[in-house]
PDB file of N, CA and C in Angstrom:
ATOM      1  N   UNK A   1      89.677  99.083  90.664  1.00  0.00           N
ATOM      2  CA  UNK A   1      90.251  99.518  89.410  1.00  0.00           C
ATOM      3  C   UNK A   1      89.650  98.668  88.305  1.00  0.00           C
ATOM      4  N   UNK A   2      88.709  99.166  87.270  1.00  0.00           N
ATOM      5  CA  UNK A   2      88.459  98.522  86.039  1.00  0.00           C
ATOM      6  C   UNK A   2      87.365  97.648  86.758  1.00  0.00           C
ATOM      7  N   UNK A   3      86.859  97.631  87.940  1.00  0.00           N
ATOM      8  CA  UNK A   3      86.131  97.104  88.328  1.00  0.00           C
ATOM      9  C   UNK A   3      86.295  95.709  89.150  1.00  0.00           C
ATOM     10  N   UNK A   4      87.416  95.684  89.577  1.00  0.00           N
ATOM     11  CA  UNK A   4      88.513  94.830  90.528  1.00  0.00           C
ATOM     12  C   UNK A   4      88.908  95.619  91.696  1.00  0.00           C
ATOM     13  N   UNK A   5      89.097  94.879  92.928  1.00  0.00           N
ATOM     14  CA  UNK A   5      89.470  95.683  93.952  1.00  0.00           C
ATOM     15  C   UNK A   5      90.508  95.744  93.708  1.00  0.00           C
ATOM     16  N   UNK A   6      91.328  96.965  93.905  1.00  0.00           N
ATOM     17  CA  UNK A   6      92.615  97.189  94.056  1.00  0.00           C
ATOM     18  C   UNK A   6      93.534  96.880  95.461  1.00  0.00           C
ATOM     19  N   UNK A   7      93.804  95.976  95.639  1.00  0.00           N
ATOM     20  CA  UNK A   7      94.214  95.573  97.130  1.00  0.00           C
ATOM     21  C   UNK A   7      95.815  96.288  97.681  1.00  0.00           C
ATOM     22  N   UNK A   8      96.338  96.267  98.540  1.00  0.00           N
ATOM     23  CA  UNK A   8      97.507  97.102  99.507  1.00  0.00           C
ATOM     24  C   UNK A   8      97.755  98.560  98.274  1.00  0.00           C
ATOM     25  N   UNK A   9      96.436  99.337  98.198  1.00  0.00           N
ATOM     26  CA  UNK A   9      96.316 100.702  97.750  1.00  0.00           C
ATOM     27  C   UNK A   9      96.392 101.891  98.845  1.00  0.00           C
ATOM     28  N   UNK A  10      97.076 102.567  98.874  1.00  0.00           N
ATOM     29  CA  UNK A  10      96.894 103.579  99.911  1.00  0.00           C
ATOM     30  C   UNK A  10      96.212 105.211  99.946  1.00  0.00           C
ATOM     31  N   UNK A  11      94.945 105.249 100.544  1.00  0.00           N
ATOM     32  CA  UNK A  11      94.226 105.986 100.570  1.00  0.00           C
ATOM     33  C   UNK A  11      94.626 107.387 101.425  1.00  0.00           C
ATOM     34  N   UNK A  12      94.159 108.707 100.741  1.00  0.00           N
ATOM     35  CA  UNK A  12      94.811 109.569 101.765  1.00  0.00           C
ATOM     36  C   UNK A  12      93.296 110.542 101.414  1.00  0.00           C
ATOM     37  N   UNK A  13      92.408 110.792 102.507  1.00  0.00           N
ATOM     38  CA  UNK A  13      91.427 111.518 102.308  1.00  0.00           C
ATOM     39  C   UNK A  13      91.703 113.321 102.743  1.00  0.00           C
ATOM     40  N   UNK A  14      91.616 114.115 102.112  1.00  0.00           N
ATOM     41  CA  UNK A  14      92.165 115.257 102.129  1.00  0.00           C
ATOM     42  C   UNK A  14      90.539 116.379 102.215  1.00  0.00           C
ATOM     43  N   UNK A  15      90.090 117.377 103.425  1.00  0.00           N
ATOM     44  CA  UNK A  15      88.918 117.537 103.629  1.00  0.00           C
ATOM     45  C   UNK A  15      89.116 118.806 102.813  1.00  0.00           C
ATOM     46  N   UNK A  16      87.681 118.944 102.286  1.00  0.00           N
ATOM     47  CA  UNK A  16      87.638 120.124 100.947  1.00  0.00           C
ATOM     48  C   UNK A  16      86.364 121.234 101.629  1.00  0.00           C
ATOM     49  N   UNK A  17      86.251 121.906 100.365  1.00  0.00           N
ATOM     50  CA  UNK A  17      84.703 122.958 100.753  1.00  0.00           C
ATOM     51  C   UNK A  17      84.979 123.200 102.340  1.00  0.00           C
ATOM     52  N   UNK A  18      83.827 122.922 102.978  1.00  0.00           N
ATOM     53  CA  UNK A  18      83.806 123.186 104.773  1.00  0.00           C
ATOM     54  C   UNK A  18      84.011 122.483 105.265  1.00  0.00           C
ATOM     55  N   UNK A  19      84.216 120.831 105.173  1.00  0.00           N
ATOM     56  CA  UNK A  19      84.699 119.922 105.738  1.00  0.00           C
ATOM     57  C   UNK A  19      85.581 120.358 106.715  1.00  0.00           C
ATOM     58  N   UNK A  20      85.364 120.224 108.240  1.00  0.00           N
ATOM     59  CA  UNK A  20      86.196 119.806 109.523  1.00  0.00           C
ATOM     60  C   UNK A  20      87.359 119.465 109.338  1.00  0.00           C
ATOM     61  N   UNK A  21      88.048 118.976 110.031  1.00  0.00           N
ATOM     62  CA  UNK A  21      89.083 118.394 110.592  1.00  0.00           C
ATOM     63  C   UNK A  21      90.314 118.252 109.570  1.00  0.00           C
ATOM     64  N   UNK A  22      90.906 117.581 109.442  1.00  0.00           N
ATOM     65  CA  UNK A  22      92.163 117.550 108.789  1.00  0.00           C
ATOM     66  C   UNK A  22      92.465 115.847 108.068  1.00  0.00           C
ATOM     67  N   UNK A  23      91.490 115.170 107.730  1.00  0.00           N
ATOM     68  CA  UNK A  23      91.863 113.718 106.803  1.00  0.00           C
ATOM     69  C   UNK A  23      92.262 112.416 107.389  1.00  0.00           C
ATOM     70  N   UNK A  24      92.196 111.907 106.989  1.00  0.00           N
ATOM     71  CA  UNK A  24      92.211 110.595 107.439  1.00  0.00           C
ATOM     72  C   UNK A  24      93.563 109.780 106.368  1.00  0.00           C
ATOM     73  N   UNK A  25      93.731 108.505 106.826  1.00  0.00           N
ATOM     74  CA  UNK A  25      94.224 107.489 105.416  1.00  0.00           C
ATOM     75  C   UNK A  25      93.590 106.306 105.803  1.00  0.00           C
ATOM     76  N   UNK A  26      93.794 105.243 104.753  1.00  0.00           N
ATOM     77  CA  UNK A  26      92.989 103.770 104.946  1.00  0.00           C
ATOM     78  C   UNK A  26      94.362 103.211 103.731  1.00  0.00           C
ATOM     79  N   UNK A  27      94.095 102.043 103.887  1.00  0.00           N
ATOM     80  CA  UNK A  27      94.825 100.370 103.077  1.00  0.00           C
ATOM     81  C   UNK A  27      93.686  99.710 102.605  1.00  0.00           C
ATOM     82  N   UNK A  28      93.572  99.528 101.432  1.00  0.00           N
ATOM     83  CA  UNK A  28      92.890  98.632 101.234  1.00  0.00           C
ATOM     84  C   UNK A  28      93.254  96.999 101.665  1.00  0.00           C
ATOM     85  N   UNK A  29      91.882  96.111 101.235  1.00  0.00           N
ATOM     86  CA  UNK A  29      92.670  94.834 101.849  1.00  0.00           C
ATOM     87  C   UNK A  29      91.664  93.708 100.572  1.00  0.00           C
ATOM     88  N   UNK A  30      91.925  93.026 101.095  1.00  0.00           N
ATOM     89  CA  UNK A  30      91.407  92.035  99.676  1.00  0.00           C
ATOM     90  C   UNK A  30      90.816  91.681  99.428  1.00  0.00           C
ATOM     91  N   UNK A  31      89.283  92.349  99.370  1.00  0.00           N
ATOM     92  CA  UNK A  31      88.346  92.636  98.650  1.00  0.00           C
ATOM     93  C   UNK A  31      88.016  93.927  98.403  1.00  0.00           C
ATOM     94  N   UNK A  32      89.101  94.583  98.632  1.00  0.00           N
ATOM     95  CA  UNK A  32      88.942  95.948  98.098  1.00  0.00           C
ATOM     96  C   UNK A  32      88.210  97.583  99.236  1.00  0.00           C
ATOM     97  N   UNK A  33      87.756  96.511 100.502  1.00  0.00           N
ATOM     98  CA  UNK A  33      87.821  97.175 101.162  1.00  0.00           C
ATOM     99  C   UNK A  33      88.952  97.824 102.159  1.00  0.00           C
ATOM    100  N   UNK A  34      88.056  99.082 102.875  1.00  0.00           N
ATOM    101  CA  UNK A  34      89.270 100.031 103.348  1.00  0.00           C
ATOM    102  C   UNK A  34      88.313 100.416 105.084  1.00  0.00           C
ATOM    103  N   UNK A  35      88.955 100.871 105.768  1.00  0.00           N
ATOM    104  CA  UNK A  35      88.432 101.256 107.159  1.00  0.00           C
ATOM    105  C   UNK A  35      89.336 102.590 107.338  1.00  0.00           C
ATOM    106  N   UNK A  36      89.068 103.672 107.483  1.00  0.00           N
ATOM    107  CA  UNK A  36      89.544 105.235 107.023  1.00  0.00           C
ATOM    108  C   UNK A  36      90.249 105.042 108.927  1.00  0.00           C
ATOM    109  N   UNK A  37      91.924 105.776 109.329  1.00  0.00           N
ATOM    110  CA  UNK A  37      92.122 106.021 110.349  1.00  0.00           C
ATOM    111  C   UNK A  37      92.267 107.736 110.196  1.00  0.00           C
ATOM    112  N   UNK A  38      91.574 108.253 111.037  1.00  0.00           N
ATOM    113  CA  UNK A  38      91.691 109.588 110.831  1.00  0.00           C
ATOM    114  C   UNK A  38      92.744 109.897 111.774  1.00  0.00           C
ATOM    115  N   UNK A  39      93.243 111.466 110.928  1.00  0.00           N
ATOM    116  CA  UNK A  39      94.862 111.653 110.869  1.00  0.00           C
ATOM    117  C   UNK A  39      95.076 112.403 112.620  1.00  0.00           C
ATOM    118  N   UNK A  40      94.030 112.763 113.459  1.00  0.00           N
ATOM    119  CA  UNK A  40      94.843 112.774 114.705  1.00  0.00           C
ATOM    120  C   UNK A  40      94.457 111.991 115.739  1.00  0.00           C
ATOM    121  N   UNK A  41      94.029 110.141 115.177  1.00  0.00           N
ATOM    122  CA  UNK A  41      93.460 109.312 116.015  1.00  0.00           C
ATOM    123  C   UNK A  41      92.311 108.509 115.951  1.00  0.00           C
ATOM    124  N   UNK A  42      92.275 107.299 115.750  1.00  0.00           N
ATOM    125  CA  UNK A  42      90.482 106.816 115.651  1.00  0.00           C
ATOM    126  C   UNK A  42      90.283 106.564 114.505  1.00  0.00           C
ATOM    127  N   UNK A  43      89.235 105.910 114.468  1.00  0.00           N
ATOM    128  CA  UNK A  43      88.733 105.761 112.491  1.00  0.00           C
ATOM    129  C   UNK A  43      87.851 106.053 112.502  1.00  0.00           C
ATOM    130  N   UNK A  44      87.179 106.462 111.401  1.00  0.00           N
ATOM    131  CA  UNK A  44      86.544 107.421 110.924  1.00  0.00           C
ATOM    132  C   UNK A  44      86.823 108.850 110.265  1.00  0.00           C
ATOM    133  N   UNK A  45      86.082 109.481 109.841  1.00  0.00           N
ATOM    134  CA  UNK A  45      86.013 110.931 109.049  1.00  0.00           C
ATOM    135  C   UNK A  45      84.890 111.563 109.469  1.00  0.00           C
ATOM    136  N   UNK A  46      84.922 113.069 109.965  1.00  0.00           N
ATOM    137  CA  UNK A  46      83.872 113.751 109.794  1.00  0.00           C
ATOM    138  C   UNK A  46      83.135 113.937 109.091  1.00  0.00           C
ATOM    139  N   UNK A  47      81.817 114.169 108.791  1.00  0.00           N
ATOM    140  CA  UNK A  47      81.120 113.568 107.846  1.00  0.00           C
ATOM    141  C   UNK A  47      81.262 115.231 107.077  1.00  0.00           C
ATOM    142  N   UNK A  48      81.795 115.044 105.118  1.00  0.00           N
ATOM    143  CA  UNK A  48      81.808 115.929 104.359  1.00  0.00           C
ATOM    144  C   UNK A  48      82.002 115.665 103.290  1.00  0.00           C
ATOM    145  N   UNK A  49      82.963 116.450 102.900  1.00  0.00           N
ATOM    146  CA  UNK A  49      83.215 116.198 101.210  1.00  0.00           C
ATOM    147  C   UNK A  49      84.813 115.706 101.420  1.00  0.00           C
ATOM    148  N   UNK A  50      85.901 115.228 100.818  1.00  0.00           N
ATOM    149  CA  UNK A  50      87.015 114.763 101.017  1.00  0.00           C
ATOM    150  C   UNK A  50      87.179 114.643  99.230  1.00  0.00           C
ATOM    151  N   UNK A  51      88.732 115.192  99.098  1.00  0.00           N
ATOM    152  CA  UNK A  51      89.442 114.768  97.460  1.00  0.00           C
ATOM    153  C   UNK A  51      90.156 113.827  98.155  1.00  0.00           C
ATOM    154  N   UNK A  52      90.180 112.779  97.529  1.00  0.00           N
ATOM    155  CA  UNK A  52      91.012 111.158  97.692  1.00  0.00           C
ATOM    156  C   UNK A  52      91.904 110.712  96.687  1.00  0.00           C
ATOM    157  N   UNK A  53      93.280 110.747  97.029  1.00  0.00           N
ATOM    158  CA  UNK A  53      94.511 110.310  96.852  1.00  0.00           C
ATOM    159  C   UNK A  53      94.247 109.011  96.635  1.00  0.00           C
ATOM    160  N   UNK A  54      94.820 108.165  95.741  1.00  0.00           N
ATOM    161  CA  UNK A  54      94.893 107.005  95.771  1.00  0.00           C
ATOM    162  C   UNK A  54      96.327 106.152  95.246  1.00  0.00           C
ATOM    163  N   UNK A  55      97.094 105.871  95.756  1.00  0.00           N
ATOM    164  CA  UNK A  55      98.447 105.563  95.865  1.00  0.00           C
ATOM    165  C   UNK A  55      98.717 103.978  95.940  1.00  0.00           C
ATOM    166  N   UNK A  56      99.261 103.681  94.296  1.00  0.00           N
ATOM    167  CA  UNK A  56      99.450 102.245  94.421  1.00  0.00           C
ATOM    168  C   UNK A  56     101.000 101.773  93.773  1.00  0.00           C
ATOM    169  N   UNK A  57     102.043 102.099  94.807  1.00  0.00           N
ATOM    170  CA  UNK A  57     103.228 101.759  94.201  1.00  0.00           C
ATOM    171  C   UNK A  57     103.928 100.446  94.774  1.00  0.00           C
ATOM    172  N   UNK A  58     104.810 100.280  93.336  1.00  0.00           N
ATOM    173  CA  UNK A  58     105.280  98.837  93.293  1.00  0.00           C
ATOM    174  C   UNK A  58     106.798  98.724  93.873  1.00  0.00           C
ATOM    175  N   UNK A  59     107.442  97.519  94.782  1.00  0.00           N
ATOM    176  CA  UNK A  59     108.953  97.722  94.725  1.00  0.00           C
ATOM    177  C   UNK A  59     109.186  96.919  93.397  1.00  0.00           C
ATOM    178  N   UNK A  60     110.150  96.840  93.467  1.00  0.00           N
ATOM    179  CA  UNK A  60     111.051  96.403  92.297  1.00  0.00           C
ATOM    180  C   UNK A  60     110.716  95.504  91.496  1.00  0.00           C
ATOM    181  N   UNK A  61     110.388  94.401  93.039  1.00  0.00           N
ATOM    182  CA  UNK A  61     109.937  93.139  92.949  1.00  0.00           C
ATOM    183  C   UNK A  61     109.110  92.559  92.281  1.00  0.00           C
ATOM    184  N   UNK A  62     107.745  93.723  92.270  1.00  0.00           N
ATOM    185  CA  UNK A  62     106.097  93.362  91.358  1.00  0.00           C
ATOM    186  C   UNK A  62     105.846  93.748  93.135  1.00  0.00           C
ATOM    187  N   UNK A  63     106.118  93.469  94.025  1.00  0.00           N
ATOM    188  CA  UNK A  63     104.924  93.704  95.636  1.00  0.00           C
ATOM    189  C   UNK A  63     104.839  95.486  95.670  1.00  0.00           C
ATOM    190  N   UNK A  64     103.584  94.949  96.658  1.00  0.00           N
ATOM    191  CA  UNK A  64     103.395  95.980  96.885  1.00  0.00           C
ATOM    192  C   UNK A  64     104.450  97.153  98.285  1.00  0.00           C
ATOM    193  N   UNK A  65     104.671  98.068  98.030  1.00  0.00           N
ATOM    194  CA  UNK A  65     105.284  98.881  99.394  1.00  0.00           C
ATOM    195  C   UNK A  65     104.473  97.890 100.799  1.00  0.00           C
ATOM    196  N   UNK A  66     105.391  97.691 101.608  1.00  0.00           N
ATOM    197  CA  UNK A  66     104.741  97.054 102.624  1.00  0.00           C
ATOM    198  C   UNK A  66     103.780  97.893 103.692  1.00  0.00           C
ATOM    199  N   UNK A  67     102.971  97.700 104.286  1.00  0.00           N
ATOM    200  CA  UNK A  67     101.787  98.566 105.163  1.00  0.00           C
ATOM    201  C   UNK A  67     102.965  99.071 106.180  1.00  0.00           C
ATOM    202  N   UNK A  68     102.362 100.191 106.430  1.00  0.00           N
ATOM    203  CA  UNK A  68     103.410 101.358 107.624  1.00  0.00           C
ATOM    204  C   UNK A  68     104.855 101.868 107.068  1.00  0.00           C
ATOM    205  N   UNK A  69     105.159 101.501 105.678  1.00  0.00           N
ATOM    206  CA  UNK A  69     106.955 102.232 105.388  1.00  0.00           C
ATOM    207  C   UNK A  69     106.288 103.270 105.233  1.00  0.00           C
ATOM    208  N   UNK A  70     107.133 104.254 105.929  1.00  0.00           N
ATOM    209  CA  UNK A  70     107.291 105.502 106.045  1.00  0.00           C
ATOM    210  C   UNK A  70     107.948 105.712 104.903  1.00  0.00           C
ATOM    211  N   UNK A  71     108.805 105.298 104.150  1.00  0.00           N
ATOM    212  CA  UNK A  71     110.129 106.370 103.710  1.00  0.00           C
ATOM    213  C   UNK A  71     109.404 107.169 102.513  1.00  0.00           C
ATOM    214  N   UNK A  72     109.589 108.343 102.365  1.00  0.00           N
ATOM    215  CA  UNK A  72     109.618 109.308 101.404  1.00  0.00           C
ATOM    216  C   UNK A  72     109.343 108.434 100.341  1.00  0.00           C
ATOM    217  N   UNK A  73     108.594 108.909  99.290  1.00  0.00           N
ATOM    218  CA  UNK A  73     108.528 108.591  98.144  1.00  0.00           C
ATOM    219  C   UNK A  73     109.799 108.664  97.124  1.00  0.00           C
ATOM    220  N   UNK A  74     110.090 109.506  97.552  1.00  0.00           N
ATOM    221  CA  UNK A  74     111.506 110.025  96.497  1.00  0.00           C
ATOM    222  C   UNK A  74     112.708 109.435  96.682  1.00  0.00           C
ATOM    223  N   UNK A  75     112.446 108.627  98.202  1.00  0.00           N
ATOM    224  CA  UNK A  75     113.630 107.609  98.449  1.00  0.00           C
ATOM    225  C   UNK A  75     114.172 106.083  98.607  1.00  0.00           C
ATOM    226  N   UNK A  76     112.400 106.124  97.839  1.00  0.00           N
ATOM    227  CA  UNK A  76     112.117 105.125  98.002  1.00  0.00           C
ATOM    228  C   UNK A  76     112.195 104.191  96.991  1.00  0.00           C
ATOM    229  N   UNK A  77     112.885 102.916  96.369  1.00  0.00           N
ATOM    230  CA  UNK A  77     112.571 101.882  94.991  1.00  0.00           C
ATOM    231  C   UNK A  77     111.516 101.739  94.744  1.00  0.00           C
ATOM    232  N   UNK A  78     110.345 101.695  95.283  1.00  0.00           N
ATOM    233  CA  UNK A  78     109.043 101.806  94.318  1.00  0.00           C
ATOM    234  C   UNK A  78     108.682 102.836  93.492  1.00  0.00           C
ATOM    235  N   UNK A  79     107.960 102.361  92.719  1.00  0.00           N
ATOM    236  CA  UNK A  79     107.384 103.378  91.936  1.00  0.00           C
ATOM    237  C   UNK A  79     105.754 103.475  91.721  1.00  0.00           C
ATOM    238  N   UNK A  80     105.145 104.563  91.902  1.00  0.00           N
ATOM    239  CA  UNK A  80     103.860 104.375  91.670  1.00  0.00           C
ATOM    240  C   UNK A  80     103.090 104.206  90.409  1.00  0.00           C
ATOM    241  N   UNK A  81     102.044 103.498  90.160  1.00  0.00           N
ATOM    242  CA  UNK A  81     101.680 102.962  88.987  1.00  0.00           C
ATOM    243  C   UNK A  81     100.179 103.495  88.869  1.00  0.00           C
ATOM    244  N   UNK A  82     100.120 104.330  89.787  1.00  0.00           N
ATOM    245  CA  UNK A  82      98.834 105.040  88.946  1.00  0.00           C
ATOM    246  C   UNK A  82      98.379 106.489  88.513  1.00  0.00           C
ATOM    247  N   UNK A  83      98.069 106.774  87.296  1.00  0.00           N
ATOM    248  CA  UNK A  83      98.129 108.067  86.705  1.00  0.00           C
ATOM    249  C   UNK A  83      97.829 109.217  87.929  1.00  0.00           C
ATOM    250  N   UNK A  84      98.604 110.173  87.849  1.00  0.00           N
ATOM    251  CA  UNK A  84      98.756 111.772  89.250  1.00  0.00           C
ATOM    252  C   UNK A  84      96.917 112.051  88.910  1.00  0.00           C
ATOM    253  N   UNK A  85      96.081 111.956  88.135  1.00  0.00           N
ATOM    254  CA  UNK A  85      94.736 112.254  88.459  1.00  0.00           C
ATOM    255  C   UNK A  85      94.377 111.375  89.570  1.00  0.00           C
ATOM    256  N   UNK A  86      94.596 110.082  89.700  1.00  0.00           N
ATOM    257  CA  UNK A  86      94.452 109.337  91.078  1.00  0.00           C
ATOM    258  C   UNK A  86      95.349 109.633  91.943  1.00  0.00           C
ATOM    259  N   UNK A  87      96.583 109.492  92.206  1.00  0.00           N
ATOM    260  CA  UNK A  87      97.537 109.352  93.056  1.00  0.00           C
ATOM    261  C   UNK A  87      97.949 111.024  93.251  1.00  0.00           C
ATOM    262  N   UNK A  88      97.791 112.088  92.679  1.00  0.00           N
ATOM    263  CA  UNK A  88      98.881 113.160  93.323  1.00  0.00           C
ATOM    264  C   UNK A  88      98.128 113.915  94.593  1.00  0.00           C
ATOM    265  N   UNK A  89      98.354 114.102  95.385  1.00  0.00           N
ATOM    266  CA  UNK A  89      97.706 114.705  96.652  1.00  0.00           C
ATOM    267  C   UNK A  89      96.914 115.724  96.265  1.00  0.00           C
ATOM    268  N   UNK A  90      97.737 116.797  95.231  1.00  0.00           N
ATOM    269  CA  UNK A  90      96.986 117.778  95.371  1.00  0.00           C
ATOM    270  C   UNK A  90      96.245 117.857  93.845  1.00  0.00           C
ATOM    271  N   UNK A  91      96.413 116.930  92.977  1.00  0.00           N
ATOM    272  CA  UNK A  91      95.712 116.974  91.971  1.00  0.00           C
ATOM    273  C   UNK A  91      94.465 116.050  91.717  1.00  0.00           C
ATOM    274  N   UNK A  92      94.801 115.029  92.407  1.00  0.00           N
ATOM    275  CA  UNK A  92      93.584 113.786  92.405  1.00  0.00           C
ATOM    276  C   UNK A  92      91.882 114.289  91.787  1.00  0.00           C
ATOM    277  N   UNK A  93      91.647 113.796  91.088  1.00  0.00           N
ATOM    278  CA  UNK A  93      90.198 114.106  90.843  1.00  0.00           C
ATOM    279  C   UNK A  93      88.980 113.281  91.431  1.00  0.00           C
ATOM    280  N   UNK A  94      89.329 112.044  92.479  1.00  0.00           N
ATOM    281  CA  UNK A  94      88.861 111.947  92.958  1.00  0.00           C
ATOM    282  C   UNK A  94      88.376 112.572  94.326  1.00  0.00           C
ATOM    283  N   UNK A  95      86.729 112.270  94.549  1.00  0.00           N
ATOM    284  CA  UNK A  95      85.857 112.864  95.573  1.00  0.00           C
ATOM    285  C   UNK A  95      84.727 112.146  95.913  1.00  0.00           C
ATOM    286  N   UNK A  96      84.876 111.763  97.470  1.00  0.00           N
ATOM    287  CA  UNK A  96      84.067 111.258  98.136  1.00  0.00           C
ATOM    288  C   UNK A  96      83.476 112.215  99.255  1.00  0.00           C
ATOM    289  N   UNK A  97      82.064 111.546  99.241  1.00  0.00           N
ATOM    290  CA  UNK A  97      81.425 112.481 100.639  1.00  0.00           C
ATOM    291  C   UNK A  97      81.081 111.434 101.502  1.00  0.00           C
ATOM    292  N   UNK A  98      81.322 111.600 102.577  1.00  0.00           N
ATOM    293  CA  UNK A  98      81.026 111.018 103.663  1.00  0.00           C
ATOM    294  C   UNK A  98      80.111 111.306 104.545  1.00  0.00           C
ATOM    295  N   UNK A  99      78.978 110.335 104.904  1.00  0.00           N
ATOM    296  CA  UNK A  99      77.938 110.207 105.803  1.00  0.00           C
ATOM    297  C   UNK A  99      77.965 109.247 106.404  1.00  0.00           C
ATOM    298  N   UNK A 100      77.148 109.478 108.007  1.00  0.00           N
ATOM    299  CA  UNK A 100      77.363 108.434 108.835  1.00  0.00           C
ATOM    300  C   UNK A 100      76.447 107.044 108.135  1.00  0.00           C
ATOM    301  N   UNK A 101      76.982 106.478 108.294  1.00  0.00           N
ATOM    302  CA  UNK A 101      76.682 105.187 108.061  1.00  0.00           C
ATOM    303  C   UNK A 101      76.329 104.620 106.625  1.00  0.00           C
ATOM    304  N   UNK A 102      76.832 105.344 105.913  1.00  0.00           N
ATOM    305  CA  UNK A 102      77.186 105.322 104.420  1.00  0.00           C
ATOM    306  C   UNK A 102      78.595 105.081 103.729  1.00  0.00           C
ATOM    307  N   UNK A 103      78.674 103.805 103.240  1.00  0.00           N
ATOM    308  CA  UNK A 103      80.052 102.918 103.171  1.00  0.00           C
ATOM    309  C   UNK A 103      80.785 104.345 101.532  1.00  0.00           C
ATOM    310  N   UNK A 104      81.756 104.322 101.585  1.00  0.00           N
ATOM    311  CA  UNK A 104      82.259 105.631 100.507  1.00  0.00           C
ATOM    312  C   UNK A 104      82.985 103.972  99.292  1.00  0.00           C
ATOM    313  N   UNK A 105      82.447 104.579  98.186  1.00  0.00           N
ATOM    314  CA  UNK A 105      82.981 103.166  96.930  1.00  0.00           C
ATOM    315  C   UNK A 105      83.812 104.425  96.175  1.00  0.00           C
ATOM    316  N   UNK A 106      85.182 104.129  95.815  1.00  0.00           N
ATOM    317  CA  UNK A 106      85.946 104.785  94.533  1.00  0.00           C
ATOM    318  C   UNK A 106      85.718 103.758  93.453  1.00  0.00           C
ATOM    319  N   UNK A 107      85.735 104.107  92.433  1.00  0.00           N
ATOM    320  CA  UNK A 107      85.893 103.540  91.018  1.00  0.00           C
ATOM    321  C   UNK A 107      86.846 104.277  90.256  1.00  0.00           C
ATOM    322  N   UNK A 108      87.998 103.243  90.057  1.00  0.00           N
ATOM    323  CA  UNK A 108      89.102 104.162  88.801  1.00  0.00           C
ATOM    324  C   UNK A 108      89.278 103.050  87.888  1.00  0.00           C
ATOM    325  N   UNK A 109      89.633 103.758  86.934  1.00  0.00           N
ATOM    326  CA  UNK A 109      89.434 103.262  85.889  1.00  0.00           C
ATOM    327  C   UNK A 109      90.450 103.548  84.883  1.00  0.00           C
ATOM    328  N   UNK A 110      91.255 102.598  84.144  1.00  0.00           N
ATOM    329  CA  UNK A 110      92.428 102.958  83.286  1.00  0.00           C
ATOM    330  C   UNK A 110      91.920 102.962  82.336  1.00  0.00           C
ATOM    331  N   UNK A 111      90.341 102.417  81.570  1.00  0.00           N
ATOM    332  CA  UNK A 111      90.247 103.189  80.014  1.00  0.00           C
ATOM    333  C   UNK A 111      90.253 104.366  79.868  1.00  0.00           C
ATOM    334  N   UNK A 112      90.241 104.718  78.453  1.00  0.00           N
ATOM    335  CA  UNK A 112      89.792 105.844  78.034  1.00  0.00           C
ATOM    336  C   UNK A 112      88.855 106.449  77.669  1.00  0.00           C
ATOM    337  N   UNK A 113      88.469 107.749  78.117  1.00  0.00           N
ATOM    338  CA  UNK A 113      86.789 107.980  78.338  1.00  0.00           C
ATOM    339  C   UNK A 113      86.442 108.267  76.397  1.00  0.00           C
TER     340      UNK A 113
END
């Protein structure tokens, strides 16, 4: 973000165009990298095009949602802190393509274009 890793961000890769299979998610970690677990097992992604979710909500506290809570968003005290062009599943304007052995970089960015 802004050119900082965004660390305990939660990634949800969603497969577009002809893309295979059905998506993956990843966590970032603190340097901003992520390792994709695809959604029926294993890590990795079939190699395509993917729109990417990017989900960074806060509890109450200032922390981040802890890695693996399940609970619903809607039931949850956090709140997410980044604009629905990053974060909404089905609106995200982000897009990555994936190739083997080609690391995938997001860049978001809170200025204004």
């Amino acid at each position: 973000m802004d050119e900082q890793p965004l660390i305990n961000a939660d990634l949800i890769f969603i497969p577009v165009e002809t893309t295979p299979g059905v998506g993956g998610q990843a966590r970032t970690k603190e340097s901003g990298e992520f390792a994709v677990t695809y959604s029926r097992g294993g890590e990795g992604l079939p190699a395509g095009n993917y729109r990417v979710a990017v989900s960074y909500r806060l509890m109450p506290d200032g922390t981040p949602v802890p890695e693996g809570d399940t609970t619903p968003p809607i039931e949850s005290p956090a709140r997410e802190t980044l604009p629905r062009k990053y974060s909404d599943y089905d609106q995200s304007e982000l897009k990555a393509t994936v190739s083997p052995g080609k690391p995938i970089e997001l860049r978001l960015t809170t200025k204004k274009k």
